[in-house]
C-alpha atoms as a PDB file:
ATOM      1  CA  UNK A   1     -11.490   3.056  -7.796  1.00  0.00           C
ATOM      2  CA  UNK A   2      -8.949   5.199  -9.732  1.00  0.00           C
ATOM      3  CA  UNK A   3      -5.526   5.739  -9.450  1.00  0.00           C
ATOM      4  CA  UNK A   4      -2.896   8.143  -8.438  1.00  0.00           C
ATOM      5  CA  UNK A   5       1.134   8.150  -9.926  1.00  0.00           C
ATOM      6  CA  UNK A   6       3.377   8.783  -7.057  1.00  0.00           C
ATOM      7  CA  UNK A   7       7.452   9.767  -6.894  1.00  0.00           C
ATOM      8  CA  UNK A   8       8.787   7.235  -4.061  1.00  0.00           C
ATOM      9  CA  UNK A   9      12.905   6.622  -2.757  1.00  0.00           C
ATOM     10  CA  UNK A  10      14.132   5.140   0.102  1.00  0.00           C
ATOM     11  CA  UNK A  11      16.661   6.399   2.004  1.00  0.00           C
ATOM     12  CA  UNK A  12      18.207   5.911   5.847  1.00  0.00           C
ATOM     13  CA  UNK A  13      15.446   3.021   6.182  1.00  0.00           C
ATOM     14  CA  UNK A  14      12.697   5.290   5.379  1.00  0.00           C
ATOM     15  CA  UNK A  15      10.396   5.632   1.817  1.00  0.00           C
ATOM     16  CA  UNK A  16       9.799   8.751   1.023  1.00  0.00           C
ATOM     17  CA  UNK A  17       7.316  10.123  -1.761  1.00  0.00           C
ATOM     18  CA  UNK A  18       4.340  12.484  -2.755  1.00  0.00           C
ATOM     19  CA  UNK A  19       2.137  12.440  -5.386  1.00  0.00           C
ATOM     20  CA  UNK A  20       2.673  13.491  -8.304  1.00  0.00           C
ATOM     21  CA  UNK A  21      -0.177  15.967  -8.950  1.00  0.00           C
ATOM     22  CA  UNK A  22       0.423  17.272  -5.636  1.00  0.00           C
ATOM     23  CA  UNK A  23       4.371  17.738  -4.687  1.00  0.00           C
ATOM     24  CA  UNK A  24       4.099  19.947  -2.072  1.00  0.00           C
ATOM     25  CA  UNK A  25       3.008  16.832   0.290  1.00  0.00           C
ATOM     26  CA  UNK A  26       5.541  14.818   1.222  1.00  0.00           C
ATOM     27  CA  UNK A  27       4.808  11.747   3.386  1.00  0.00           C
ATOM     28  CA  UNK A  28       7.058   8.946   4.562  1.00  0.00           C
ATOM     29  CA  UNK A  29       6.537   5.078   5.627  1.00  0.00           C
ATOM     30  CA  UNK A  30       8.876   2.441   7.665  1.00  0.00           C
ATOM     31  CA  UNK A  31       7.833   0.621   4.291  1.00  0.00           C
ATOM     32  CA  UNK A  32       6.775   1.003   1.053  1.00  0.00           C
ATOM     33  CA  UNK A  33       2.941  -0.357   1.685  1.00  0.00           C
ATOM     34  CA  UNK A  34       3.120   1.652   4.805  1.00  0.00           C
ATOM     35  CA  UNK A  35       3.948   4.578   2.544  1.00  0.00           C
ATOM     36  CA  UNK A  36       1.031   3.913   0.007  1.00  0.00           C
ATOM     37  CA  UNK A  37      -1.015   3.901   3.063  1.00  0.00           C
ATOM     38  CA  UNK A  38       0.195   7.356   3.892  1.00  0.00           C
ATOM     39  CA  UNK A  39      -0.247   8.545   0.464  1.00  0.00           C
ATOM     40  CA  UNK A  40      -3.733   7.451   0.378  1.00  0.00           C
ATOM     41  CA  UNK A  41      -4.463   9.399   3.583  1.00  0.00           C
ATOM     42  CA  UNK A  42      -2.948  12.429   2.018  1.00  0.00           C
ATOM     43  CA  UNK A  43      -4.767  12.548  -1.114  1.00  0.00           C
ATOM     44  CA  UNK A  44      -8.119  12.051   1.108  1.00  0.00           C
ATOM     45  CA  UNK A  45      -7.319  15.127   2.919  1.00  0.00           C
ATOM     46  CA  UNK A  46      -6.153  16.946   0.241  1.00  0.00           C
ATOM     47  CA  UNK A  47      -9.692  15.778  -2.127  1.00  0.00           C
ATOM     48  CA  UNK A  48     -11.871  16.412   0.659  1.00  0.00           C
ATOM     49  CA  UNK A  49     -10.934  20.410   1.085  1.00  0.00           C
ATOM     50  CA  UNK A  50      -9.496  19.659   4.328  1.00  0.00           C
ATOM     51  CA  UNK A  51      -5.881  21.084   3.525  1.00  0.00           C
ATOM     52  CA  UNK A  52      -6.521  24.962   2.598  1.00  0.00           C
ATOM     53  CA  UNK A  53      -4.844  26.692  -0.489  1.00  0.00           C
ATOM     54  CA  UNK A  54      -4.179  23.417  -1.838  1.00  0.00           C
ATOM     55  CA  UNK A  55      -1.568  23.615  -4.857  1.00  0.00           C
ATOM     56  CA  UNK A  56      -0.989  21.622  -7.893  1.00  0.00           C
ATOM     57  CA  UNK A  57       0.994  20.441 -10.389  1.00  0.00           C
ATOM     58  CA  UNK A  58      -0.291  19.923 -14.046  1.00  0.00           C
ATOM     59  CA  UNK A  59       1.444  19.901 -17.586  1.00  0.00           C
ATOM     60  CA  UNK A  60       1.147  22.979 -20.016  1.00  0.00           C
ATOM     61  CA  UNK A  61       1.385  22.036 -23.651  1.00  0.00           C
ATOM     62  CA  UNK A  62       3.078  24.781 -25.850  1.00  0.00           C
ATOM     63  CA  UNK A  63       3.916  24.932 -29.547  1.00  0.00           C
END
């Protein structure tokens, strides 16, 4: 078992996050294990080729 970071707030009784390699997939929970539960689910679709065109976020190291 790996792991994945993740950007998570709450806000109006609601977390909110994505993951950090993938930002363009925002999911929400009523709590924060709720939303870790969510964020697993995404990153299963997203690994499996489920989601088409899938984009990503990665660092770029320059001089």
């Amino acid at each position: 078992m790996g792991t994945i970071r993740f950007i998570y707030w709450h806000a109006d009784d609601m977390w909110l996050g994505y993951l950090q390699e993938y930002p363009d997939y925002m999911t929400q929970g009523e709590s924060l294990e709720e939303l870790k539960e969510n964020l697993r689910d995404v990153y299963a679709d997203l690994a499996s080729g489920a989601v088409p065109y899938v984009r990503k976020a990665a660092e770029l190291e320059i001089a």
